[in-house]
PDB file of N, CA and C in Angstrom:
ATOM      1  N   UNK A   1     130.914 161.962 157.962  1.00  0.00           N
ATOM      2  CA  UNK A   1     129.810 161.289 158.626  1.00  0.00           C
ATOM      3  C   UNK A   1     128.640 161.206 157.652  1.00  0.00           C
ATOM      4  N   UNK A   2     127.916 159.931 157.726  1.00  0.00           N
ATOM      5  CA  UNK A   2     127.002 159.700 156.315  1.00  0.00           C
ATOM      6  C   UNK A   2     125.676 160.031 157.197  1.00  0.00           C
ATOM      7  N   UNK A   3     124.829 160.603 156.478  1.00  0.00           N
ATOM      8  CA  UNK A   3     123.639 161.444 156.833  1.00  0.00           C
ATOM      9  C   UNK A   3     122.349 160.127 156.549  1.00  0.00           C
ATOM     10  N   UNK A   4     121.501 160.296 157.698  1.00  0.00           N
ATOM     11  CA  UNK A   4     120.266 158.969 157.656  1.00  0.00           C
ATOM     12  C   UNK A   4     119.481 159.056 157.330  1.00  0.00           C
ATOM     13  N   UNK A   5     119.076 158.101 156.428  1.00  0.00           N
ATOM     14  CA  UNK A   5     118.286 158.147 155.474  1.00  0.00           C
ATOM     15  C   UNK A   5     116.750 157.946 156.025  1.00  0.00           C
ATOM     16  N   UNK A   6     115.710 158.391 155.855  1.00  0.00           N
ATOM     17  CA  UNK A   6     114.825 158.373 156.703  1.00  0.00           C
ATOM     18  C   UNK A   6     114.330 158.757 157.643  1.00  0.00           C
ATOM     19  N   UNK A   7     112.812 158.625 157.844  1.00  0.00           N
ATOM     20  CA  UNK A   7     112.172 159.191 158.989  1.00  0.00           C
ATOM     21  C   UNK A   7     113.243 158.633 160.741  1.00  0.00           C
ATOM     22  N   UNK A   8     113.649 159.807 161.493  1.00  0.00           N
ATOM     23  CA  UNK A   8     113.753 159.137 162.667  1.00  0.00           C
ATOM     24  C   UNK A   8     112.885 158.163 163.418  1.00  0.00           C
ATOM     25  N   UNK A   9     113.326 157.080 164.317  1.00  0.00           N
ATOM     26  CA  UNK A   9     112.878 155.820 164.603  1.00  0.00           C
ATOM     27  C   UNK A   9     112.283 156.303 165.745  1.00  0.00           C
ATOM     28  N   UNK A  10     111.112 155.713 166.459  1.00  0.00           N
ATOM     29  CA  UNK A  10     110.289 155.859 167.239  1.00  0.00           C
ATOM     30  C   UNK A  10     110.800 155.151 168.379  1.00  0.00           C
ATOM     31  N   UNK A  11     111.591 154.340 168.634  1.00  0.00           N
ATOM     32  CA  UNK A  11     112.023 153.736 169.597  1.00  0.00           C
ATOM     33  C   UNK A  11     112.610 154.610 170.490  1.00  0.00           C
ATOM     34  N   UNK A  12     111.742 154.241 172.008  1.00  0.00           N
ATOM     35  CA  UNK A  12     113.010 155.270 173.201  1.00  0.00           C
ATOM     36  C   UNK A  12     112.557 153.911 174.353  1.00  0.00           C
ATOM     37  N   UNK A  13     112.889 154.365 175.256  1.00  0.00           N
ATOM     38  CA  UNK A  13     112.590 153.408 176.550  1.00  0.00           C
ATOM     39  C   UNK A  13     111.404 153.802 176.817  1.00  0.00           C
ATOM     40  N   UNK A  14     110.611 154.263 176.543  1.00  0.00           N
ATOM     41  CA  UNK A  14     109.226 154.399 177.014  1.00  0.00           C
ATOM     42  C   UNK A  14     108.145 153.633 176.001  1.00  0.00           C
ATOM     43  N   UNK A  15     108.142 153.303 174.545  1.00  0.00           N
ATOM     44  CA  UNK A  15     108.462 152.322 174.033  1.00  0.00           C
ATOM     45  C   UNK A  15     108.758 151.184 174.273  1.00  0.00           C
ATOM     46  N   UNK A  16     109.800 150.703 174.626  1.00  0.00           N
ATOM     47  CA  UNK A  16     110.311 149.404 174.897  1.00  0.00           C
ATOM     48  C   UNK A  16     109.414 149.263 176.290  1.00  0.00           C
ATOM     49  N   UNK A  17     109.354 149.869 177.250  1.00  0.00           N
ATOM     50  CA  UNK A  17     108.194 149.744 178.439  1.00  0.00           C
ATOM     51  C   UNK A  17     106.949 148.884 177.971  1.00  0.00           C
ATOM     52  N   UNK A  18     106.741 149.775 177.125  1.00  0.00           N
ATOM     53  CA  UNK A  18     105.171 149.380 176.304  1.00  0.00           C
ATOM     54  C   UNK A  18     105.207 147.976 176.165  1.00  0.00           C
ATOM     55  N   UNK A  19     106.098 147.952 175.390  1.00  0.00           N
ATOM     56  CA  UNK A  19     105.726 146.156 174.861  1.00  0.00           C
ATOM     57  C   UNK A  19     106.254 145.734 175.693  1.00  0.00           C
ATOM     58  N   UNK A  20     106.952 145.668 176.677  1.00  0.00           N
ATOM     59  CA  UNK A  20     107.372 144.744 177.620  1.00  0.00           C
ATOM     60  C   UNK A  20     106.181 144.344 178.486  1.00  0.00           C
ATOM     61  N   UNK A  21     105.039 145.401 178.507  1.00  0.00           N
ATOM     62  CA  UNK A  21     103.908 145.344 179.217  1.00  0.00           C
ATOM     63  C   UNK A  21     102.682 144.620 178.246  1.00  0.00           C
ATOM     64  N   UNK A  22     103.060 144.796 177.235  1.00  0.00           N
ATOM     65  CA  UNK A  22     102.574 143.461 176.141  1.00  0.00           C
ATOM     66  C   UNK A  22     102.326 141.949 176.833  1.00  0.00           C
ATOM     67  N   UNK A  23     103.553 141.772 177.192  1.00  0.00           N
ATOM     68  CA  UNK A  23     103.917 140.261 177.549  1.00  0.00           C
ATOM     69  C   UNK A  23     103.069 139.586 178.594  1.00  0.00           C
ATOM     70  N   UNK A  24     102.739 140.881 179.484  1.00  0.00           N
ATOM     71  CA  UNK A  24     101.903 140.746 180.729  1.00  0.00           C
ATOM     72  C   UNK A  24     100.991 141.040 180.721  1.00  0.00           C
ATOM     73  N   UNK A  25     100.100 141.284 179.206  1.00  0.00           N
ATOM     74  CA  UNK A  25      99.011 141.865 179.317  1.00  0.00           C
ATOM     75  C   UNK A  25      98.475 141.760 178.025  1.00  0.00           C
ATOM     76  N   UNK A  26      98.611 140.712 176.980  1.00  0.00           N
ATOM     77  CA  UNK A  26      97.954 139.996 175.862  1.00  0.00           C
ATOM     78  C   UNK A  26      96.859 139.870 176.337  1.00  0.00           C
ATOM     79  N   UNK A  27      96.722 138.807 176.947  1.00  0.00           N
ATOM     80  CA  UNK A  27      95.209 138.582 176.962  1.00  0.00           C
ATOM     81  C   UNK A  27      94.051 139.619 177.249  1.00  0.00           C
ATOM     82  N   UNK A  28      94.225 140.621 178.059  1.00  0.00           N
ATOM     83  CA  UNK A  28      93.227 141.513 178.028  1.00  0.00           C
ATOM     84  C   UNK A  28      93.588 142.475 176.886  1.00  0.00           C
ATOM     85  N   UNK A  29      94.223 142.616 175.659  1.00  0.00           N
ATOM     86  CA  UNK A  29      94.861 142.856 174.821  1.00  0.00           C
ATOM     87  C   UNK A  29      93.425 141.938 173.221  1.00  0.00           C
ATOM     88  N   UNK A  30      92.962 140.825 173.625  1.00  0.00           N
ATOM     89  CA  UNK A  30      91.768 139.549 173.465  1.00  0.00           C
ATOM     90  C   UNK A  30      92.868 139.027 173.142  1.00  0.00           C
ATOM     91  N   UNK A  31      94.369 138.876 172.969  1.00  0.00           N
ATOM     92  CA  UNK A  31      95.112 137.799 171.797  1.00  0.00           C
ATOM     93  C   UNK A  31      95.281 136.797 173.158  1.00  0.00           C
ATOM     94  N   UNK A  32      94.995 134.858 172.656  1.00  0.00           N
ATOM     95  CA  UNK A  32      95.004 133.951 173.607  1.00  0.00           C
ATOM     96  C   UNK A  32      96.202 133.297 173.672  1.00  0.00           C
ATOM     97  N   UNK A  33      97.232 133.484 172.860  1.00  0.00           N
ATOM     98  CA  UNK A  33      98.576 133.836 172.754  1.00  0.00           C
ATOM     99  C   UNK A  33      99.118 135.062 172.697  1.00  0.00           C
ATOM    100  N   UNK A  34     100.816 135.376 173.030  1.00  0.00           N
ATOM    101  CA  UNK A  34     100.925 136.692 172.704  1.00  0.00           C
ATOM    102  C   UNK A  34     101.584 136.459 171.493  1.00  0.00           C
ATOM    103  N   UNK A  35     101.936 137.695 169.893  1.00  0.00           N
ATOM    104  CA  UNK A  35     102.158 137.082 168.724  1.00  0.00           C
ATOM    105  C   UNK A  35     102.926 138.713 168.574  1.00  0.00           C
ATOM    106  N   UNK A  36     104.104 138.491 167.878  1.00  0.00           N
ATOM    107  CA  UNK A  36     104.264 139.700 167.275  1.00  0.00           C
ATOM    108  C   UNK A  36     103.380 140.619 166.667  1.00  0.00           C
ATOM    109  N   UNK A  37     102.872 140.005 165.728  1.00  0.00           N
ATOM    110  CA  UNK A  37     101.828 140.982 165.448  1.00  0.00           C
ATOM    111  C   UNK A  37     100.287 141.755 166.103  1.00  0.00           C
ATOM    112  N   UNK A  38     100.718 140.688 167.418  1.00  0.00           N
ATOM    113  CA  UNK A  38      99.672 141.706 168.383  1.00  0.00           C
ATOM    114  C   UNK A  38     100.426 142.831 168.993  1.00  0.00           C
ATOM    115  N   UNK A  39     101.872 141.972 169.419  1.00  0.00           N
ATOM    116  CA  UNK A  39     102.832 143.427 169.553  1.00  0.00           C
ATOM    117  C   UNK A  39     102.424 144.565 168.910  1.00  0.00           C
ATOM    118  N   UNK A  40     103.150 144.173 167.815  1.00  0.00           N
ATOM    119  CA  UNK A  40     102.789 145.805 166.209  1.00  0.00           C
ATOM    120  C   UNK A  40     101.608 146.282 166.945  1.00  0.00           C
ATOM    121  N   UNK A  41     100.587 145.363 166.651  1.00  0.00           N
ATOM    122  CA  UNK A  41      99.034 146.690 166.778  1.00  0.00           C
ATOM    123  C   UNK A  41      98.747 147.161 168.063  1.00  0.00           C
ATOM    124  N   UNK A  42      99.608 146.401 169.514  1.00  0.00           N
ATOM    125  CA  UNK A  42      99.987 147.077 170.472  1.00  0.00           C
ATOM    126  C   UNK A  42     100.493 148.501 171.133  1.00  0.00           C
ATOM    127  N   UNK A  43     101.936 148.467 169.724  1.00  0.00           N
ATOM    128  CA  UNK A  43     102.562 149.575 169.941  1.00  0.00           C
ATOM    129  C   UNK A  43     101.811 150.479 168.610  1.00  0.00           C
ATOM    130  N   UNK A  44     101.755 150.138 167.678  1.00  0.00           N
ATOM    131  CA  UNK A  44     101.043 151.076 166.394  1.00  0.00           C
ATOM    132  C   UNK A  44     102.362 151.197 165.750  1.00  0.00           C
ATOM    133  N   UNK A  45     102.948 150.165 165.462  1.00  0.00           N
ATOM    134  CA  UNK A  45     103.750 150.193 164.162  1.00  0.00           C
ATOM    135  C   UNK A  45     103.424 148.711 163.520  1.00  0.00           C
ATOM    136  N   UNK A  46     104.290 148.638 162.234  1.00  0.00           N
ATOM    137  CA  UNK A  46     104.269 147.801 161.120  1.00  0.00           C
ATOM    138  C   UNK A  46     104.870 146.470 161.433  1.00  0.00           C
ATOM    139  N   UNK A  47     104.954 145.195 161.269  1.00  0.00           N
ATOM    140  CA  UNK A  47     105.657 144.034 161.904  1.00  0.00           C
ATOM    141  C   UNK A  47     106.947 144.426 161.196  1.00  0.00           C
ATOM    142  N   UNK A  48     107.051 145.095 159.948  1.00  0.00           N
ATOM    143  CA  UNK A  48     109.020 145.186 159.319  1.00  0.00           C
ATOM    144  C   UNK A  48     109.461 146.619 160.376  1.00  0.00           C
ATOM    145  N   UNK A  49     109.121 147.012 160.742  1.00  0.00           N
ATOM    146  CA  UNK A  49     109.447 148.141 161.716  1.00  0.00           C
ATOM    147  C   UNK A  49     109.899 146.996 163.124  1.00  0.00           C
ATOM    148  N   UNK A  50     108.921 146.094 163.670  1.00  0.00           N
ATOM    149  CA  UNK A  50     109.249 145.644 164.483  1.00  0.00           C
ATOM    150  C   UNK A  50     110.558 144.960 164.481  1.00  0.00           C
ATOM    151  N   UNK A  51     110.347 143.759 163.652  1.00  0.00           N
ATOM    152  CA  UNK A  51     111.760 143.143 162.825  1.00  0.00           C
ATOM    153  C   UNK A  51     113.369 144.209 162.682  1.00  0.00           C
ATOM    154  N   UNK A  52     112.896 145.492 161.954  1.00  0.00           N
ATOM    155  CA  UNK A  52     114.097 146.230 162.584  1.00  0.00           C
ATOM    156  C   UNK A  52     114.551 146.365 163.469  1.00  0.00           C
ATOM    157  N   UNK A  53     113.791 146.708 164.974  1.00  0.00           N
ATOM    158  CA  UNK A  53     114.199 147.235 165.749  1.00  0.00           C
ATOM    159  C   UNK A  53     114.708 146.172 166.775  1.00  0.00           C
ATOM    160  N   UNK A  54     114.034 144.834 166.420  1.00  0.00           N
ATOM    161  CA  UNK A  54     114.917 143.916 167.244  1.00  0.00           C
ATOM    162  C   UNK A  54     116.417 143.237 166.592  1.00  0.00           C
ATOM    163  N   UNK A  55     116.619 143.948 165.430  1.00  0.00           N
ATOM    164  CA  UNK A  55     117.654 143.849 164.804  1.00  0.00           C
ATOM    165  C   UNK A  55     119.047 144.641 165.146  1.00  0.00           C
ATOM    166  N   UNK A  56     118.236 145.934 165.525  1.00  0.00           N
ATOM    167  CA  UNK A  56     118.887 146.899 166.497  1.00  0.00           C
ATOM    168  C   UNK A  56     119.308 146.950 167.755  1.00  0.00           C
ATOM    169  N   UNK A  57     117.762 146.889 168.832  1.00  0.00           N
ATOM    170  CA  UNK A  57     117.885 147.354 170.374  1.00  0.00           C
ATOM    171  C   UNK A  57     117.710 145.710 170.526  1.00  0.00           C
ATOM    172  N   UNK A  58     118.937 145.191 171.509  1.00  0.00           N
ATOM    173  CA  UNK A  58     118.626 144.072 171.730  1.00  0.00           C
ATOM    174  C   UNK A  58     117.653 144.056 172.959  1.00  0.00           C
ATOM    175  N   UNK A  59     117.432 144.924 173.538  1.00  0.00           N
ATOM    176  CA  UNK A  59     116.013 144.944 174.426  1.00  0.00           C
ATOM    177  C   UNK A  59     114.845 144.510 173.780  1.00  0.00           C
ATOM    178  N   UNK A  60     114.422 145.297 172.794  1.00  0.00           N
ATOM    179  CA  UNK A  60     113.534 144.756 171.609  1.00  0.00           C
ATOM    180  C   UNK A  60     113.491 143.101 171.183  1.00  0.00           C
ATOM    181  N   UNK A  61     114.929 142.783 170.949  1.00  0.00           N
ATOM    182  CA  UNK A  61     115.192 141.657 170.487  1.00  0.00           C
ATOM    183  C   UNK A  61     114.891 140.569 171.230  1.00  0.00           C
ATOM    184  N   UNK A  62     114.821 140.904 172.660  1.00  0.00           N
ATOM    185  CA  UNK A  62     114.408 140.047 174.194  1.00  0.00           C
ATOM    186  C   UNK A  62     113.116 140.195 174.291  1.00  0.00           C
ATOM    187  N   UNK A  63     112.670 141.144 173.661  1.00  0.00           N
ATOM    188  CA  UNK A  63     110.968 141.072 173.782  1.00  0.00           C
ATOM    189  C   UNK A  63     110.145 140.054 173.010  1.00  0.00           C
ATOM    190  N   UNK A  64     110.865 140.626 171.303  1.00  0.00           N
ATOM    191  CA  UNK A  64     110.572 139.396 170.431  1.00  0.00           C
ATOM    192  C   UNK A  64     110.568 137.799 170.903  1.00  0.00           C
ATOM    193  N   UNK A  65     111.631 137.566 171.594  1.00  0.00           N
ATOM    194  CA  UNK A  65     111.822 136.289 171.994  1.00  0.00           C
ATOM    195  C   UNK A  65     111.069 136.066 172.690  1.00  0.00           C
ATOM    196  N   UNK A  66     110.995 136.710 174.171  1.00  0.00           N
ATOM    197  CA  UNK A  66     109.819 136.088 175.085  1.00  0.00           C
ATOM    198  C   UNK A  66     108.383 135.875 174.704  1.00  0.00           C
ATOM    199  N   UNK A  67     108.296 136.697 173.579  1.00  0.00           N
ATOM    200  CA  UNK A  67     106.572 136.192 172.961  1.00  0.00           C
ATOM    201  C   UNK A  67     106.568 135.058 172.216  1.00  0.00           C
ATOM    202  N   UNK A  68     108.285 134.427 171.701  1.00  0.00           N
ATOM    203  CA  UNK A  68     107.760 133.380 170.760  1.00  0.00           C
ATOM    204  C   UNK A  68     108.045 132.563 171.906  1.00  0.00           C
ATOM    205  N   UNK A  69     109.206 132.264 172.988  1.00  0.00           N
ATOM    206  CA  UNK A  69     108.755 131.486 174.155  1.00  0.00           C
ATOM    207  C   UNK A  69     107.598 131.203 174.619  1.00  0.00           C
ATOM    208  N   UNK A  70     106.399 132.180 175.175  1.00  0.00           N
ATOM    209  CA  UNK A  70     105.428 132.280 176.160  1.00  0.00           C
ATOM    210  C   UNK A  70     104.780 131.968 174.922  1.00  0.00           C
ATOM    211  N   UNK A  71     104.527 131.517 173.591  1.00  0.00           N
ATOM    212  CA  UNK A  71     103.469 131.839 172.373  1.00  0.00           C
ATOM    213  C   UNK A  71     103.534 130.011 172.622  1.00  0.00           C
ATOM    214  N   UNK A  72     105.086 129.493 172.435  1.00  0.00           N
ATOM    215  CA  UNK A  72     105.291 128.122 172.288  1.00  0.00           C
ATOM    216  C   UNK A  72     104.901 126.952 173.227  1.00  0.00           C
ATOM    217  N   UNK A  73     105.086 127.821 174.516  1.00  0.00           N
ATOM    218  CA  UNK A  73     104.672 126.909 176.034  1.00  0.00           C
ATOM    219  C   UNK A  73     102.989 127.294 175.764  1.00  0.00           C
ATOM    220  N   UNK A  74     102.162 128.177 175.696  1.00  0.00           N
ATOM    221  CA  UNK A  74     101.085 128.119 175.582  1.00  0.00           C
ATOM    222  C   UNK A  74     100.556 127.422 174.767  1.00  0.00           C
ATOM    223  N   UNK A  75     101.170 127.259 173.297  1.00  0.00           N
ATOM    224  CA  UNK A  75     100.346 126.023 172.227  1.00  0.00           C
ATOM    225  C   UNK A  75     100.436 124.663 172.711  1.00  0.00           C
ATOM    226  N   UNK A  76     101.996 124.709 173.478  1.00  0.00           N
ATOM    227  CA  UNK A  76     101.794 123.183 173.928  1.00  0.00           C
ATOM    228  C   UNK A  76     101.104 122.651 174.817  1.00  0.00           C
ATOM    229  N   UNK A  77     100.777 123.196 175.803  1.00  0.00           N
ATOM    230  CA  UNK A  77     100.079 123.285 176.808  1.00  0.00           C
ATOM    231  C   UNK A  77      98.356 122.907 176.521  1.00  0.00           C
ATOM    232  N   UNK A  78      98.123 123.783 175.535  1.00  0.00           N
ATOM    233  CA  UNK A  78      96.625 123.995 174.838  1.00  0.00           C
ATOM    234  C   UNK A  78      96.599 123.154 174.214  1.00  0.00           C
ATOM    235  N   UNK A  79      97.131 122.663 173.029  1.00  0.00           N
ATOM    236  CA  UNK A  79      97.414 121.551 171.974  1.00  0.00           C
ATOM    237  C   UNK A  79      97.218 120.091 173.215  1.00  0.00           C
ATOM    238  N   UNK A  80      98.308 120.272 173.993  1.00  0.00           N
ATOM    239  CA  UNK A  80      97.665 118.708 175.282  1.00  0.00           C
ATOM    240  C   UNK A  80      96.691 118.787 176.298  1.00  0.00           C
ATOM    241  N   UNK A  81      96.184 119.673 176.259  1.00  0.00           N
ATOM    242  CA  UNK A  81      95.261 119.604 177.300  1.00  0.00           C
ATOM    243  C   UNK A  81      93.335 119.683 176.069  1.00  0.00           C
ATOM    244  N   UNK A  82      93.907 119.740 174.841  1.00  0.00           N
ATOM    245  CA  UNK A  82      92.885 119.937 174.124  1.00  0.00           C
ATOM    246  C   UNK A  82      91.719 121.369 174.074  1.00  0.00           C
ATOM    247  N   UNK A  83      92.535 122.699 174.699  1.00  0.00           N
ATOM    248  CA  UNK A  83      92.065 123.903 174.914  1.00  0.00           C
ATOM    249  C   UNK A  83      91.880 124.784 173.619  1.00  0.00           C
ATOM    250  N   UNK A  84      92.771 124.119 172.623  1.00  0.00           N
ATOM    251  CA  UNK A  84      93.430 124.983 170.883  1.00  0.00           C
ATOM    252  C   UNK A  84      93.138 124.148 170.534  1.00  0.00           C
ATOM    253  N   UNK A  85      92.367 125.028 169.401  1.00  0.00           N
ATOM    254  CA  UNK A  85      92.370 123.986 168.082  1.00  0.00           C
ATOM    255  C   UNK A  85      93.655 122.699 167.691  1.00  0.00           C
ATOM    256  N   UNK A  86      93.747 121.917 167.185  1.00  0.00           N
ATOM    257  CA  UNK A  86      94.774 120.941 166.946  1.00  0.00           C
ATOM    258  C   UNK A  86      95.631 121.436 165.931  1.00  0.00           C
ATOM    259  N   UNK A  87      94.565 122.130 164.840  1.00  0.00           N
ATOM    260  CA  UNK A  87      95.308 122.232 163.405  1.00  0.00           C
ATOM    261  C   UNK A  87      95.769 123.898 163.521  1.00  0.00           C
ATOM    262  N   UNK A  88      95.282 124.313 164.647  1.00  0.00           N
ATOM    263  CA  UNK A  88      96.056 125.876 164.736  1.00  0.00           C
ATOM    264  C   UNK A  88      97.490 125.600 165.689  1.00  0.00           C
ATOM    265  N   UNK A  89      97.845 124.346 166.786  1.00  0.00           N
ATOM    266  CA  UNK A  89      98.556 124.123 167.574  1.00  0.00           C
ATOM    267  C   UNK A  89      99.544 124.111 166.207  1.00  0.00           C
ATOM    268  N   UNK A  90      98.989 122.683 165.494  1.00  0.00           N
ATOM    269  CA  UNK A  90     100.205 122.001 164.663  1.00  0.00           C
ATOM    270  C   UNK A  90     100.319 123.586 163.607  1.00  0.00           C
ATOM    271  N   UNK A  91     100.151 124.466 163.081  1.00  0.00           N
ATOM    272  CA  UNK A  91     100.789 125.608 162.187  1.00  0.00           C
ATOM    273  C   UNK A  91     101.527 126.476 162.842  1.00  0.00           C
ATOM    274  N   UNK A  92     101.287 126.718 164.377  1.00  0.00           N
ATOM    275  CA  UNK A  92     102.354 127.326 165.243  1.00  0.00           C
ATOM    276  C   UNK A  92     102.879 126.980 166.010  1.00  0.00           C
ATOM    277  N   UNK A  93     102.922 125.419 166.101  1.00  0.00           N
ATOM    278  CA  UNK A  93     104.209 124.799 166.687  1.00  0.00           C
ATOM    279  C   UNK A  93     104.973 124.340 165.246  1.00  0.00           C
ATOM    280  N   UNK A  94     104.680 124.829 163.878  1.00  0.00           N
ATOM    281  CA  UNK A  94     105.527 124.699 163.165  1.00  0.00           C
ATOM    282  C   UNK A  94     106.580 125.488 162.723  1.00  0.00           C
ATOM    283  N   UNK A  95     106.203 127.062 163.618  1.00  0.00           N
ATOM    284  CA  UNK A  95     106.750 128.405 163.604  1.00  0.00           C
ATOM    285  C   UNK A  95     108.188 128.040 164.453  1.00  0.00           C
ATOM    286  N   UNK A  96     108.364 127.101 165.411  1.00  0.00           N
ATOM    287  CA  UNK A  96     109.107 126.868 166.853  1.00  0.00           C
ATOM    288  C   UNK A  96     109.305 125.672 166.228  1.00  0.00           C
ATOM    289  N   UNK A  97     109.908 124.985 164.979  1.00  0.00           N
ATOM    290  CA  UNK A  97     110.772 123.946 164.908  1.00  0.00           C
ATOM    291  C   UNK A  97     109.780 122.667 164.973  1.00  0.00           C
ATOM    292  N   UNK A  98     108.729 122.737 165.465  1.00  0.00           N
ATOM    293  CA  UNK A  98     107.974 121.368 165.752  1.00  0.00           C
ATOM    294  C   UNK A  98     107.535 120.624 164.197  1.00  0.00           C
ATOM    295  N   UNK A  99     107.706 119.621 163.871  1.00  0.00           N
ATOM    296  CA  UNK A  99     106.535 119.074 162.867  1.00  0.00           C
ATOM    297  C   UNK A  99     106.420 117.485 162.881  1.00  0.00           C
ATOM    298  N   UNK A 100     105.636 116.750 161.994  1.00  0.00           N
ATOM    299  CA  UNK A 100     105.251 116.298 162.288  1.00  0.00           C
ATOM    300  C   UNK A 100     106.050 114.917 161.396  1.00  0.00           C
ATOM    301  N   UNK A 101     106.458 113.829 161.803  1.00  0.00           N
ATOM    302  CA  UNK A 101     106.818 112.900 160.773  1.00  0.00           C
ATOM    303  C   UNK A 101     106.392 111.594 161.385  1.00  0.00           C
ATOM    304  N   UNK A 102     106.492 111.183 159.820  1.00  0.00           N
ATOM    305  CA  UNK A 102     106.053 109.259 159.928  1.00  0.00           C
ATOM    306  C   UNK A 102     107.267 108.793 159.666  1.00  0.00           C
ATOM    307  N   UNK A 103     107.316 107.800 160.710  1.00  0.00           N
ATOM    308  CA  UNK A 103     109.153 107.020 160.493  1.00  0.00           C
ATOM    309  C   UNK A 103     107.926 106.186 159.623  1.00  0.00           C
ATOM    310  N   UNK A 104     109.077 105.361 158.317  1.00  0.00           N
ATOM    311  CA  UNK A 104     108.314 104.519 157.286  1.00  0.00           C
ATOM    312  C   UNK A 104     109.192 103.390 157.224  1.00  0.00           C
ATOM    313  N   UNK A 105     109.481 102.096 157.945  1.00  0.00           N
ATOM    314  CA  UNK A 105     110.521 101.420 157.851  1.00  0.00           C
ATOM    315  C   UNK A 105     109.667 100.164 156.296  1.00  0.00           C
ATOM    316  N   UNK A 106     110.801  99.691 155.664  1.00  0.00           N
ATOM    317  CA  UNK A 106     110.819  99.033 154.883  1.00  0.00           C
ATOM    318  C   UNK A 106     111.746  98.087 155.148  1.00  0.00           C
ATOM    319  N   UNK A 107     110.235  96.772 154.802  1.00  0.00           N
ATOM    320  CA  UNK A 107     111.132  95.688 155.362  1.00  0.00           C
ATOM    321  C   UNK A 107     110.620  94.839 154.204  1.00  0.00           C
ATOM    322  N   UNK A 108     111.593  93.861 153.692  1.00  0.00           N
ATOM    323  CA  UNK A 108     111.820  93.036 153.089  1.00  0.00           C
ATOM    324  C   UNK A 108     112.172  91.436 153.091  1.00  0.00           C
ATOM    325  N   UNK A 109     111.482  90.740 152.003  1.00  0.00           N
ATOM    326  CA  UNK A 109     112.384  89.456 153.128  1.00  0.00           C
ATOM    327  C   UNK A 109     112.418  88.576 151.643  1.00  0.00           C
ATOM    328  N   UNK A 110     113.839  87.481 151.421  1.00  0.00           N
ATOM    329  CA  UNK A 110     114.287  86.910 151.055  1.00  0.00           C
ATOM    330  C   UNK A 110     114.029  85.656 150.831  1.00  0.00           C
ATOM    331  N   UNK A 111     113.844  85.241 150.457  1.00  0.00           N
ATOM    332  CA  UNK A 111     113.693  83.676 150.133  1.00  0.00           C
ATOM    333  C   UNK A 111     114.668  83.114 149.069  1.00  0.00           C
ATOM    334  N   UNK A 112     115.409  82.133 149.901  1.00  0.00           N
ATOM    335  CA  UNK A 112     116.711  81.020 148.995  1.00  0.00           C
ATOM    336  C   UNK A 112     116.065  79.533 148.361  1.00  0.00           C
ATOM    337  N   UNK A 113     116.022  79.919 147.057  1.00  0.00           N
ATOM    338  CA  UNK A 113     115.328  78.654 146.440  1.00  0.00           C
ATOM    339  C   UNK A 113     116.416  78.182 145.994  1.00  0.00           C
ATOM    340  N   UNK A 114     117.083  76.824 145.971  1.00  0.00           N
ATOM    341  CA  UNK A 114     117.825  75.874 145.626  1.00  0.00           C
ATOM    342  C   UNK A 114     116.812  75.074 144.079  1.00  0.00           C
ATOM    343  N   UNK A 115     117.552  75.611 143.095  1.00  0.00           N
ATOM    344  CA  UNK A 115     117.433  74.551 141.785  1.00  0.00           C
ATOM    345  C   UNK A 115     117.931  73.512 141.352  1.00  0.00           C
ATOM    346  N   UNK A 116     117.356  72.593 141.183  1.00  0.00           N
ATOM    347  CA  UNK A 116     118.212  70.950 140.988  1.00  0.00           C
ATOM    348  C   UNK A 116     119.182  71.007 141.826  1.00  0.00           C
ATOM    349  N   UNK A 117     118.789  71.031 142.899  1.00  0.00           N
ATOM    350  CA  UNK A 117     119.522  70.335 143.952  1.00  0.00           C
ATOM    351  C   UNK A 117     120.332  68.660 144.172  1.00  0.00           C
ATOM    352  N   UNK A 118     121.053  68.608 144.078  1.00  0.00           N
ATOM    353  CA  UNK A 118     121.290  67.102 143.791  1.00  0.00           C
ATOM    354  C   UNK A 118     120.314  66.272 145.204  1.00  0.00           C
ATOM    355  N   UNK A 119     120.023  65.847 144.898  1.00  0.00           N
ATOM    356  CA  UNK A 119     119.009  64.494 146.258  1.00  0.00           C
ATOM    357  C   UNK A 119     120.199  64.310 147.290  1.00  0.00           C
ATOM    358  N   UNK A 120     120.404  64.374 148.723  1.00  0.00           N
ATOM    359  CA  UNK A 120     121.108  63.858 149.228  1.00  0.00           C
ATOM    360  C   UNK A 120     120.663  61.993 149.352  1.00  0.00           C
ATOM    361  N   UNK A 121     121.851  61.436 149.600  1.00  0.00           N
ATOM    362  CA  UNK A 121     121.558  60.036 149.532  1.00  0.00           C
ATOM    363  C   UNK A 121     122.080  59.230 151.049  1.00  0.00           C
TER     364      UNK A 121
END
């Protein structure tokens, strides 16, 4: 049996409580989204600590998610109703797949010139 390297992990269910109570309780927390890294300074660990442990406890891993869910419906929401900044919407709806493109169609056009054409008669 291989022996572990490192400080034991802080994670128990009383823990995972915590941040689950994150989700429901950002905003008096001041964050106007909830963000992983309000998580971290929530619970008082590091965001690569966090990243582990949802790598691990998929409870964790369901937590992570519901903040980038509830993070994504809130920018959009804010971003259309004009509540968020625009240019903070568009950098974290770029976190969630969103961006921004110009379709650029190119159009061209032809012209058939006939040289010495014989004259019809």
């Amino acid at each position: 049996m291989a022996n572990a390297v490192g400080r034991p992990t802080k994670y128990n269910a009383e823990v995972q409580a915590v941040a689950d109570r994150y989700i429901g309780d950002f905003v008096n927390q001041g964050d106007v989204v909830p963000s992983q890294a309000g998580l971290c300074v929530w619970l008082g660990i590091s965001k690569h600590t966090s990243q582990e442990w949802g790598k691990i406890h998929p409870e964790f891993s369901a937590t992570l998610e519901a903040i980038k869910v509830i993070q994504e419906k809130l920018t959009l929401s804010g971003g259309l109703t004009s509540t968020f900044n625009a240019t903070i919407c568009k950098l974290l709806l770029a976190n969630h797949g969103y961006s921004e493109k110009q379709q650029i169609e190119e159009k061209s056009e032809t012209t058939i010139r006939l040289i010495d054409a014989p004259d019809a008669d």
